[in-house]
C-alpha atoms as a PDB file:
ATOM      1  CA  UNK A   1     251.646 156.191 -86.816  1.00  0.00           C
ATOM      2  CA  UNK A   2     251.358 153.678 -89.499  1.00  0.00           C
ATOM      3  CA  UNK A   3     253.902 152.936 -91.844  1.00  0.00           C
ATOM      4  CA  UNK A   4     253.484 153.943 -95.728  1.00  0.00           C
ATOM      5  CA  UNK A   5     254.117 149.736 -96.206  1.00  0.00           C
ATOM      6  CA  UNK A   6     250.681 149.611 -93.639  1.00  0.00           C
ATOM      7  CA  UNK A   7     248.542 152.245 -95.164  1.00  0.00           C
ATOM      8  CA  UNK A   8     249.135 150.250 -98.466  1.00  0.00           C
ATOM      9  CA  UNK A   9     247.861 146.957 -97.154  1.00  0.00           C
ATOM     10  CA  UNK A  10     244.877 149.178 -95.500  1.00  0.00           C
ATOM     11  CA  UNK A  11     244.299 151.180 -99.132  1.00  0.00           C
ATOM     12  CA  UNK A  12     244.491 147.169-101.116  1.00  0.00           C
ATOM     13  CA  UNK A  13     242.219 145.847 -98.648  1.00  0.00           C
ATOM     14  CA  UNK A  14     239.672 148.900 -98.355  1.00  0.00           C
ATOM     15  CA  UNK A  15     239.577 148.484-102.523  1.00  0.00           C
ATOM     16  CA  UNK A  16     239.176 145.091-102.124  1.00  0.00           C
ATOM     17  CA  UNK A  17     235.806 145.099 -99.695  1.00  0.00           C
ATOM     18  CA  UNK A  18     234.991 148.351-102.289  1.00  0.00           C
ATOM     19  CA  UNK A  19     235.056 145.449-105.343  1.00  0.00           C
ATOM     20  CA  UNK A  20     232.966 143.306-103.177  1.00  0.00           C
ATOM     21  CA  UNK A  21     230.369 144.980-101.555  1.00  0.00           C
ATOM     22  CA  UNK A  22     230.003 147.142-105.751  1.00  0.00           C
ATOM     23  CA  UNK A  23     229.876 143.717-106.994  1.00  0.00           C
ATOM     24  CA  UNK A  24     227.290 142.784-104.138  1.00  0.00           C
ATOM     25  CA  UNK A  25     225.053 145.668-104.865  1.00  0.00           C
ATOM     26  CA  UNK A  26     225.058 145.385-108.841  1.00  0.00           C
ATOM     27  CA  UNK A  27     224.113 141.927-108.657  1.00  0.00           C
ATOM     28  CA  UNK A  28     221.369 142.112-106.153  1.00  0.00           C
ATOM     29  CA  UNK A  29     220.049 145.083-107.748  1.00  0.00           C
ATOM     30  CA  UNK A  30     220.402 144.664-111.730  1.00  0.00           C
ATOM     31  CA  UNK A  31     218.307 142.172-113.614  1.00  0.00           C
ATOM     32  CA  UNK A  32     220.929 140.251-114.613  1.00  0.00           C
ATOM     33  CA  UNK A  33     221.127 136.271-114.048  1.00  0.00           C
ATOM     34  CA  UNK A  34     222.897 134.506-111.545  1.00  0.00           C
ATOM     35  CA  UNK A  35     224.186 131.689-114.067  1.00  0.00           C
ATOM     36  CA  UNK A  36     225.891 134.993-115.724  1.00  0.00           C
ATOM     37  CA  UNK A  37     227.523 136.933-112.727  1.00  0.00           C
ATOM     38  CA  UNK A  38     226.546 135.601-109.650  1.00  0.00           C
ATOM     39  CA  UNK A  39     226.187 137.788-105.725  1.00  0.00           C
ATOM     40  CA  UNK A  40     229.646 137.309-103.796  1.00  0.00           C
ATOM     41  CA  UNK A  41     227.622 135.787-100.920  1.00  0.00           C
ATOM     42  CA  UNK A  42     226.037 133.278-103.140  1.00  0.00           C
ATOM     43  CA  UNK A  43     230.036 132.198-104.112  1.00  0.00           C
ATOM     44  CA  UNK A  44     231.152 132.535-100.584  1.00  0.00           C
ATOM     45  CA  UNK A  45     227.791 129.650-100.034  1.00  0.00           C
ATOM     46  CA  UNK A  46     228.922 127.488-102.608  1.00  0.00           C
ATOM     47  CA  UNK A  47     232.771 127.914-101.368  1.00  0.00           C
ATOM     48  CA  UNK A  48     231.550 127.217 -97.647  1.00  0.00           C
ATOM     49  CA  UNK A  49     229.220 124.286 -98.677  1.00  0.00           C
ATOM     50  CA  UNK A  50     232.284 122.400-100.733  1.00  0.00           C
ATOM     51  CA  UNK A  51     234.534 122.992 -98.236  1.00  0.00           C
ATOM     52  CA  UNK A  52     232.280 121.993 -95.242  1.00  0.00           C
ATOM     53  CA  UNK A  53     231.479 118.793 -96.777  1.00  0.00           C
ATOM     54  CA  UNK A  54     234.719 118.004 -98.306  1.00  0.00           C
ATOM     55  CA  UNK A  55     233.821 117.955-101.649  1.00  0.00           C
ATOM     56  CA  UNK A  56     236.460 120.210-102.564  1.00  0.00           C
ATOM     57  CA  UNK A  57     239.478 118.310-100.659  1.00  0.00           C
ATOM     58  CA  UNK A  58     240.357 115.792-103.059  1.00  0.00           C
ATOM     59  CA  UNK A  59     240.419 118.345-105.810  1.00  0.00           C
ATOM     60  CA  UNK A  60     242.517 120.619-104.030  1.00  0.00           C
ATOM     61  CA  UNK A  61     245.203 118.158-102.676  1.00  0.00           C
ATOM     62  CA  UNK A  62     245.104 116.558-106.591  1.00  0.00           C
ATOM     63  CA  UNK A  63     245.930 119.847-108.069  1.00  0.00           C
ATOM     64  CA  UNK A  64     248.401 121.539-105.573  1.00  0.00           C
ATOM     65  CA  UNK A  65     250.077 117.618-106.069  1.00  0.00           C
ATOM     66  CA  UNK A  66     250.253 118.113-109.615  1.00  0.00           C
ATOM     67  CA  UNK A  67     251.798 121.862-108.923  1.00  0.00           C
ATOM     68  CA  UNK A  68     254.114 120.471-106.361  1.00  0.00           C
ATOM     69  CA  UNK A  69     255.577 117.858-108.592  1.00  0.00           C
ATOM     70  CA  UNK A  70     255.816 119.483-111.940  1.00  0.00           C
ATOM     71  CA  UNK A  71     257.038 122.825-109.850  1.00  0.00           C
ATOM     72  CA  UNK A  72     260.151 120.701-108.698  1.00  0.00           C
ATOM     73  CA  UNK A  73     260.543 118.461-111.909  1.00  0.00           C
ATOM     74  CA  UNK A  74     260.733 122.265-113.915  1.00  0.00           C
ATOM     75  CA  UNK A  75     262.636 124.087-111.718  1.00  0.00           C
ATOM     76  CA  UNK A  76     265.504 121.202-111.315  1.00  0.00           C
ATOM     77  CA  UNK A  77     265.657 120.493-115.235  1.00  0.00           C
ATOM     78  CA  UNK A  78     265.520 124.210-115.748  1.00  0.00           C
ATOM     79  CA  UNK A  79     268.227 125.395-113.111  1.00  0.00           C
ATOM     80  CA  UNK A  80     270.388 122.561-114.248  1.00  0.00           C
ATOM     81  CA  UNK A  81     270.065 123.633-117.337  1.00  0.00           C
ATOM     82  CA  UNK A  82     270.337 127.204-116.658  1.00  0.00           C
ATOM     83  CA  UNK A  83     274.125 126.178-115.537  1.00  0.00           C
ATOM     84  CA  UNK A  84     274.830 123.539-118.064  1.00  0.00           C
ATOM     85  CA  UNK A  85     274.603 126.514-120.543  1.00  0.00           C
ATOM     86  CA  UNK A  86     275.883 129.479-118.941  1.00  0.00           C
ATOM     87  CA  UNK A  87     279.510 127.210-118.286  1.00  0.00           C
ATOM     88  CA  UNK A  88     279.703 126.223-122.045  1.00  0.00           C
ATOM     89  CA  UNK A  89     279.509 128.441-124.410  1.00  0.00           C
ATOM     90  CA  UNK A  90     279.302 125.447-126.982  1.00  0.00           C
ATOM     91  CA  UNK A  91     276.077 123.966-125.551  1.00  0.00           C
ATOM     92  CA  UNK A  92     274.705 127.817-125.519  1.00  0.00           C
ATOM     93  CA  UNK A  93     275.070 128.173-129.129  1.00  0.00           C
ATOM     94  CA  UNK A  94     274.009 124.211-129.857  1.00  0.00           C
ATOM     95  CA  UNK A  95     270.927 123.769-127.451  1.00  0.00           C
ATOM     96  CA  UNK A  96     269.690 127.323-126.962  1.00  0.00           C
ATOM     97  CA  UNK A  97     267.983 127.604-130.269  1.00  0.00           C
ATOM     98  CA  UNK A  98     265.875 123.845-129.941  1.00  0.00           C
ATOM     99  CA  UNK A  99     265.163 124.895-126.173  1.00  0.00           C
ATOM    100  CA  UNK A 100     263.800 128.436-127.544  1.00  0.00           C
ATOM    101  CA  UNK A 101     261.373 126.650-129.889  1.00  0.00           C
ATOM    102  CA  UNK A 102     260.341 124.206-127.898  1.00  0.00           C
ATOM    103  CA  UNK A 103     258.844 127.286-125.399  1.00  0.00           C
ATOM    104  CA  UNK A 104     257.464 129.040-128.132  1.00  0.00           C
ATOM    105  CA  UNK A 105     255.231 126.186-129.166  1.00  0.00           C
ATOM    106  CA  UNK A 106     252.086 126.616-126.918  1.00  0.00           C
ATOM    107  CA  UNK A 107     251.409 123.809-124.271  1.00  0.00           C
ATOM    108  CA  UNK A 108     247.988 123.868-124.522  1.00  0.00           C
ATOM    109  CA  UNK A 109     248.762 122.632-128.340  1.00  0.00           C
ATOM    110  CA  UNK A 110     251.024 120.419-127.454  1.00  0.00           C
ATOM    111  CA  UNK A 111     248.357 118.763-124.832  1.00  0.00           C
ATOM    112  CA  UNK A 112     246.797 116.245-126.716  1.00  0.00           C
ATOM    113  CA  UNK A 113     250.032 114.741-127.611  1.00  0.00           C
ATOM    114  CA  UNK A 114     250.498 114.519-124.009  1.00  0.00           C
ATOM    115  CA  UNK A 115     247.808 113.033-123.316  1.00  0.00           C
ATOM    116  CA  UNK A 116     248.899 110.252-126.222  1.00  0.00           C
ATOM    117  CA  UNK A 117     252.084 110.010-124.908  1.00  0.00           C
ATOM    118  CA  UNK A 118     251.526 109.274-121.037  1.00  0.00           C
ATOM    119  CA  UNK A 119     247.297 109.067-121.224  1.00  0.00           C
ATOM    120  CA  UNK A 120     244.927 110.993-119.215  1.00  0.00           C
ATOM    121  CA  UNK A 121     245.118 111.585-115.708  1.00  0.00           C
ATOM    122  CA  UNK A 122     248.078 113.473-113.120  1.00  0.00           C
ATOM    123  CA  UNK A 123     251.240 112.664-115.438  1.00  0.00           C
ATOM    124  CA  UNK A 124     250.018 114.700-118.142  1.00  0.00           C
ATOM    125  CA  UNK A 125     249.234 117.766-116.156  1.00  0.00           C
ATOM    126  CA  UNK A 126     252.869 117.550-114.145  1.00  0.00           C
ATOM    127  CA  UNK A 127     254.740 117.243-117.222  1.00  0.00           C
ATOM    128  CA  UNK A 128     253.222 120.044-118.890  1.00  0.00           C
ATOM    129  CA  UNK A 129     253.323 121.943-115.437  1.00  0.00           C
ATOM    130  CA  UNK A 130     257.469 121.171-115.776  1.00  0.00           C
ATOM    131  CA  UNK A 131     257.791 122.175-119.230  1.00  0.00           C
ATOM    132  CA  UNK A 132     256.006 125.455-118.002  1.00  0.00           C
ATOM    133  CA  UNK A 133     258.093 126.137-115.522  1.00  0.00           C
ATOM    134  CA  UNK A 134     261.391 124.762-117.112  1.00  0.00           C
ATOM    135  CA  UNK A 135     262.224 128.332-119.259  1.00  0.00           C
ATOM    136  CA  UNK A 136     261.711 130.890-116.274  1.00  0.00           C
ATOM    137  CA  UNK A 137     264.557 128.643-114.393  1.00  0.00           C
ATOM    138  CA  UNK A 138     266.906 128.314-116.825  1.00  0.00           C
ATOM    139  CA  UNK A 139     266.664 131.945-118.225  1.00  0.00           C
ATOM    140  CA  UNK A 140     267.217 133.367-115.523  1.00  0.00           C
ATOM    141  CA  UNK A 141     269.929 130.854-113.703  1.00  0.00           C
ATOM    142  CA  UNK A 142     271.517 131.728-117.434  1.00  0.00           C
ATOM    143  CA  UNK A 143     271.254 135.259-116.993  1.00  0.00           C
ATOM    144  CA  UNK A 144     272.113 135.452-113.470  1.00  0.00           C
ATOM    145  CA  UNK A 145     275.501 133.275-113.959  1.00  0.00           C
ATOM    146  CA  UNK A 146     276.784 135.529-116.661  1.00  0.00           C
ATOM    147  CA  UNK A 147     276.085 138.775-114.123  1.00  0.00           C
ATOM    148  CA  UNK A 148     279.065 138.310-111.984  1.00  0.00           C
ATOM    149  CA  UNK A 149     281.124 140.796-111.662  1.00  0.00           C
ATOM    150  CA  UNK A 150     284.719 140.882-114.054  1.00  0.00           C
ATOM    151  CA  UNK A 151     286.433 141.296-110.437  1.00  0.00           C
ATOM    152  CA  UNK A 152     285.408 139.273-108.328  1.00  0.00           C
ATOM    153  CA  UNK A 153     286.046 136.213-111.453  1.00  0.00           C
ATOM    154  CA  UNK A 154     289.784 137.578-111.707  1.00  0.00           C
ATOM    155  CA  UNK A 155     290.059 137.234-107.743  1.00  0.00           C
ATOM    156  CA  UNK A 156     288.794 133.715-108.002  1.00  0.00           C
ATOM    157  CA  UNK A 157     291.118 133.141-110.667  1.00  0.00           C
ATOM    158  CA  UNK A 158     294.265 134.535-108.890  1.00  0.00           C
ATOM    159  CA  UNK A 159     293.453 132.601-106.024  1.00  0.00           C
ATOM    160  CA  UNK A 160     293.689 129.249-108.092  1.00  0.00           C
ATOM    161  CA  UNK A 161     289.936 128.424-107.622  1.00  0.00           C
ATOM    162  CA  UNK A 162     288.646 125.465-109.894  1.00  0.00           C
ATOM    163  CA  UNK A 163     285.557 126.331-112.243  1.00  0.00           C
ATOM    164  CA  UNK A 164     283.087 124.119-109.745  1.00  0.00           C
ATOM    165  CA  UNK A 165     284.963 126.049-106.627  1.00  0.00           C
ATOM    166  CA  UNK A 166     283.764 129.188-108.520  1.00  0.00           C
ATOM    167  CA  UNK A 167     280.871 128.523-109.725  1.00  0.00           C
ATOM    168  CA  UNK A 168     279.225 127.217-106.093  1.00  0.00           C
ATOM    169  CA  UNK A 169     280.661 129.638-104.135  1.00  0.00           C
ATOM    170  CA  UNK A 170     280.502 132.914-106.501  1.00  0.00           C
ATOM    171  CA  UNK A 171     278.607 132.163-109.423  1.00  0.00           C
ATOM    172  CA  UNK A 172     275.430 130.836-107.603  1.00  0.00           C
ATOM    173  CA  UNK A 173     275.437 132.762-104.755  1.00  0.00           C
ATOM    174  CA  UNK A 174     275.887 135.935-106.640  1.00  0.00           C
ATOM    175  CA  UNK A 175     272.856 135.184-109.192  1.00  0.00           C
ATOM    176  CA  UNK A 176     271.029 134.220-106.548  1.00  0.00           C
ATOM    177  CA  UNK A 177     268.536 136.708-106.149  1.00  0.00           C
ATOM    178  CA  UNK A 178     268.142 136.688-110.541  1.00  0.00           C
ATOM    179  CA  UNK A 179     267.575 132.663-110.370  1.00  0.00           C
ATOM    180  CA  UNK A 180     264.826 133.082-107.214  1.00  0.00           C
ATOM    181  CA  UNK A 181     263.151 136.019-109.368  1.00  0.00           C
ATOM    182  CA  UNK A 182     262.790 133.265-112.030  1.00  0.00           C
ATOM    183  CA  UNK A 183     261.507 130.942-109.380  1.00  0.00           C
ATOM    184  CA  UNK A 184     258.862 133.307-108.056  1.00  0.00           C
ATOM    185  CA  UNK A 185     257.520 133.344-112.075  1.00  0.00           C
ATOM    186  CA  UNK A 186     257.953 129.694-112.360  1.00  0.00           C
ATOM    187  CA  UNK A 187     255.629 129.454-108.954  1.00  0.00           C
ATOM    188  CA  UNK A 188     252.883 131.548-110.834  1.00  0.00           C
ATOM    189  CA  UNK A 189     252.827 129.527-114.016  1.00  0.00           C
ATOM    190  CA  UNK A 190     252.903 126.437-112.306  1.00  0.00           C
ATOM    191  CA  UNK A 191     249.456 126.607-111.522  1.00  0.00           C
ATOM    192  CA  UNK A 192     248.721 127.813-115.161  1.00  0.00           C
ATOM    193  CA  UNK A 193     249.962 124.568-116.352  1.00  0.00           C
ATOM    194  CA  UNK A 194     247.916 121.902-113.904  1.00  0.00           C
ATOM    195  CA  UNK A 195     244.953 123.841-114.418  1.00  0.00           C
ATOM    196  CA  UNK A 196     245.257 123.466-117.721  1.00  0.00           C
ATOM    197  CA  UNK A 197     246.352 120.136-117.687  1.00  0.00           C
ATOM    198  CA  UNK A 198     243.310 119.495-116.099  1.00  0.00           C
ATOM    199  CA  UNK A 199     241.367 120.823-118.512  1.00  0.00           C
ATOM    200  CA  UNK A 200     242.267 118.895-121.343  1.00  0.00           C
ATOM    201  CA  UNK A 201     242.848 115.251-119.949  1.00  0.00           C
ATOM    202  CA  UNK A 202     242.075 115.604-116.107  1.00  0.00           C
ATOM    203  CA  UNK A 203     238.695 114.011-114.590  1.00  0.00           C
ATOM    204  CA  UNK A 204     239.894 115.532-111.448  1.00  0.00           C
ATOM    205  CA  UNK A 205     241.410 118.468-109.760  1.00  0.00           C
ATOM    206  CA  UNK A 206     240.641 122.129-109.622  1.00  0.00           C
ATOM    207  CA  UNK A 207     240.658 122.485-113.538  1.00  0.00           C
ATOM    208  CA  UNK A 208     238.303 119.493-113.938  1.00  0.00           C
ATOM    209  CA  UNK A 209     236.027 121.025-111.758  1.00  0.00           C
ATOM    210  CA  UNK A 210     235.842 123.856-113.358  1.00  0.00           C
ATOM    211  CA  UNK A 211     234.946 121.690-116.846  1.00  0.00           C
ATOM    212  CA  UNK A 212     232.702 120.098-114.967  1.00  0.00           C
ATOM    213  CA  UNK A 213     230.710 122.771-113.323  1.00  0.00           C
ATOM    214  CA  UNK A 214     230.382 125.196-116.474  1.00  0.00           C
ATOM    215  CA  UNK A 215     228.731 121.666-117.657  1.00  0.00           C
ATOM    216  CA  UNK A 216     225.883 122.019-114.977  1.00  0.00           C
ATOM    217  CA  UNK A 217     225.796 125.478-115.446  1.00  0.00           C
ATOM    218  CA  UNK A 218     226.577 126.024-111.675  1.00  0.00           C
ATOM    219  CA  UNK A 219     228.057 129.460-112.415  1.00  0.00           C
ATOM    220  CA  UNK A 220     228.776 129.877-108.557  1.00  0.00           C
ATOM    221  CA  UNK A 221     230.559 126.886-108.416  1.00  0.00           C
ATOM    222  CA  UNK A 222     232.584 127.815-111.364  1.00  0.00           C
ATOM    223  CA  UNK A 223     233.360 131.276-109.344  1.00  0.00           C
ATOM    224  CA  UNK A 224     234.232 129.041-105.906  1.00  0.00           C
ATOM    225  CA  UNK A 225     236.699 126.969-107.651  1.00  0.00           C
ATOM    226  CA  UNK A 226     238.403 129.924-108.912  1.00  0.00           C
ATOM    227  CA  UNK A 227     238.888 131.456-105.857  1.00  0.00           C
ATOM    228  CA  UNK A 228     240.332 128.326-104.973  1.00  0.00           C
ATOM    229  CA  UNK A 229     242.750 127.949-107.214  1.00  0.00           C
ATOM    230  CA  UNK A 230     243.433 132.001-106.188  1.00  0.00           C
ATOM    231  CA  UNK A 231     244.174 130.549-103.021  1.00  0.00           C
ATOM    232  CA  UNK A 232     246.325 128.397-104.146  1.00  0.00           C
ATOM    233  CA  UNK A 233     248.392 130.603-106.316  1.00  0.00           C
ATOM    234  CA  UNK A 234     248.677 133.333-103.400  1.00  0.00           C
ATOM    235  CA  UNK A 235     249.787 130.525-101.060  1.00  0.00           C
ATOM    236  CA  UNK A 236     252.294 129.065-103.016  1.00  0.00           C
ATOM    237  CA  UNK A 237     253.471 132.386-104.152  1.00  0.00           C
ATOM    238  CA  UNK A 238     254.024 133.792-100.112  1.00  0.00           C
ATOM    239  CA  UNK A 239     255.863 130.531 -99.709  1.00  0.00           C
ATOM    240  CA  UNK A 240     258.387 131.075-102.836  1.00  0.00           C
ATOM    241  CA  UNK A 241     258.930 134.910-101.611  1.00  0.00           C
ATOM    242  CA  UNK A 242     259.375 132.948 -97.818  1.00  0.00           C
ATOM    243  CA  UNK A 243     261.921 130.505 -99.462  1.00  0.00           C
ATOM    244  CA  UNK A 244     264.000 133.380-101.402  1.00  0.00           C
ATOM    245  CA  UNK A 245     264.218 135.019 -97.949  1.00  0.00           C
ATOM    246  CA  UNK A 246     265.470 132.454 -96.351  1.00  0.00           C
ATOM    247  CA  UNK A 247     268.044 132.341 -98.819  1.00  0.00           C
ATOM    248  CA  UNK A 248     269.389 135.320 -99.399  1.00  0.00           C
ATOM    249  CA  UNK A 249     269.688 136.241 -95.857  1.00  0.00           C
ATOM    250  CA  UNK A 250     273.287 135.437 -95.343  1.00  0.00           C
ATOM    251  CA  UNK A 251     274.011 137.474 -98.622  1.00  0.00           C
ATOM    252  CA  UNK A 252     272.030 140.208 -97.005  1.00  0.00           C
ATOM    253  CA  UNK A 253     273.969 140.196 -93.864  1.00  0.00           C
ATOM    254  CA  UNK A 254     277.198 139.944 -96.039  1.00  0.00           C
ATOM    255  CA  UNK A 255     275.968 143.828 -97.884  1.00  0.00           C
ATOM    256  CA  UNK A 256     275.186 144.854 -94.287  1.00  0.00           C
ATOM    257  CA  UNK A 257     278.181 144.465 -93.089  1.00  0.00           C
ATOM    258  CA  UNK A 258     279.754 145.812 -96.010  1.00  0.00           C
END
């Protein structure tokens, strides 16, 4: 017998080919133009053909690099950040408010000034990718700091712990699974911001491709990059829930035991 987890992934899938093989027949069948909503199997021949010749490659590795980099540049600043905060109570009330506007102000306005500031190309898409991903970190390292449990701080207390003692061995660990939670959005955002970096001041990568195809009018194209950057996304995402595993296993066998 399968397992209710297993009949899921069968039900998710089964909708999925359901999507595809609908999507399949409407296309094939309806008058409507392939530069408007193009067959899946013309996609999956433009997705086959890029890949096949390579054409794809350097866009890929130029965008998952921008990801990559601005991912770890956001999530540092932000997790830092995240504890520089929830220790002082003084830097919470002075910096919280200029940190709150700063994420309020849309990226994608603040773009061109990017592209001013460090000109077009990779470094404009990672730092807006960082900035992106800078709030979920710190929010949530904030949040999860302040969730300890009263007890556990007197114990530390009692036993004559010093505040860094504390906070790396029961502050951290115990918001652990808050601060990966804000990783895991960070992941899905990061993407949000290369692409759009590329947009606005990229000539390469997934998000210039996509500028550059809606040029041509190559809708498939425009469909095969976006299940690229899908790709992407999913990958990256199975790899964040892989690295939050990883480390909250011992806590896990710690509530086990328990």
């Amino acid at each position: 017998m399968l397992s209710r987890a297993a009949w899921g992934r069968l039900a998710s899938l089964g909708l999925l080919v359901l999507i595809v093989l609908g999507w399949e027949a409407m296309a094939r069948g309806s008058r409507v133009s392939a530069l408007v909503l193009p067959a899946p199997s013309v996609i999956w021949e433009a997705l086959w053909s890029g890949l096949r010749s390579g054409y794809f490659w350097p866009h890929l590795i130029h965008t998952a690099s921008e990801l990559v980099l601005g991912l770890a540049l956001g999530s540092a600043a932000g997790f830092l950040g995240g504890i520089l905060l929830g220790e002082s109570a003084f830097l919470r009330r002075l910096l919280f408010p200029y940190v709150l506007v700063s994420q309020v102000v849309p990226k994608l306005a603040l773009a061109p000034l990017f592209i001013v500031w460090f000109g077009f190309g990779m470094t404009s898409a990672v730092v807006i990718t960082a900035l992106i991903c800078f709030f979920p970190l710190m929010e949530n390292t904030l949040t999860g700091l302040q969730q300890v449990e009263p007890r556990k701080l007197e114990l530390f207390r009692m036993l004559g712990a010093t505040p860094v003692q504390t906070l790396l061995r029961l502050k951290i660990p115990s918001g652990l699974p808050v601060i990966m939670a804000g990783f895991r959005v960070a992941v899905v955002l990061a993407l949000v911001g290369a692409v759009v970096g590329e947009f606005i001041g990229g000539s390469k990568g997934l998000g210039a491709l996509i500028i550059a195809s809606q040029g041509m009018m190559d809708t498939p194209l425009m469909f095969a990059v976006l299940l690229l950057i899908t790709v992407l996304g999913l990958v990256m995402y199975q790899l964040a829930i892989g690295l939050e595993r990883l480390l909250l296993w011992p806590h896990l066998k710690e509530t086990t035991k328990d």
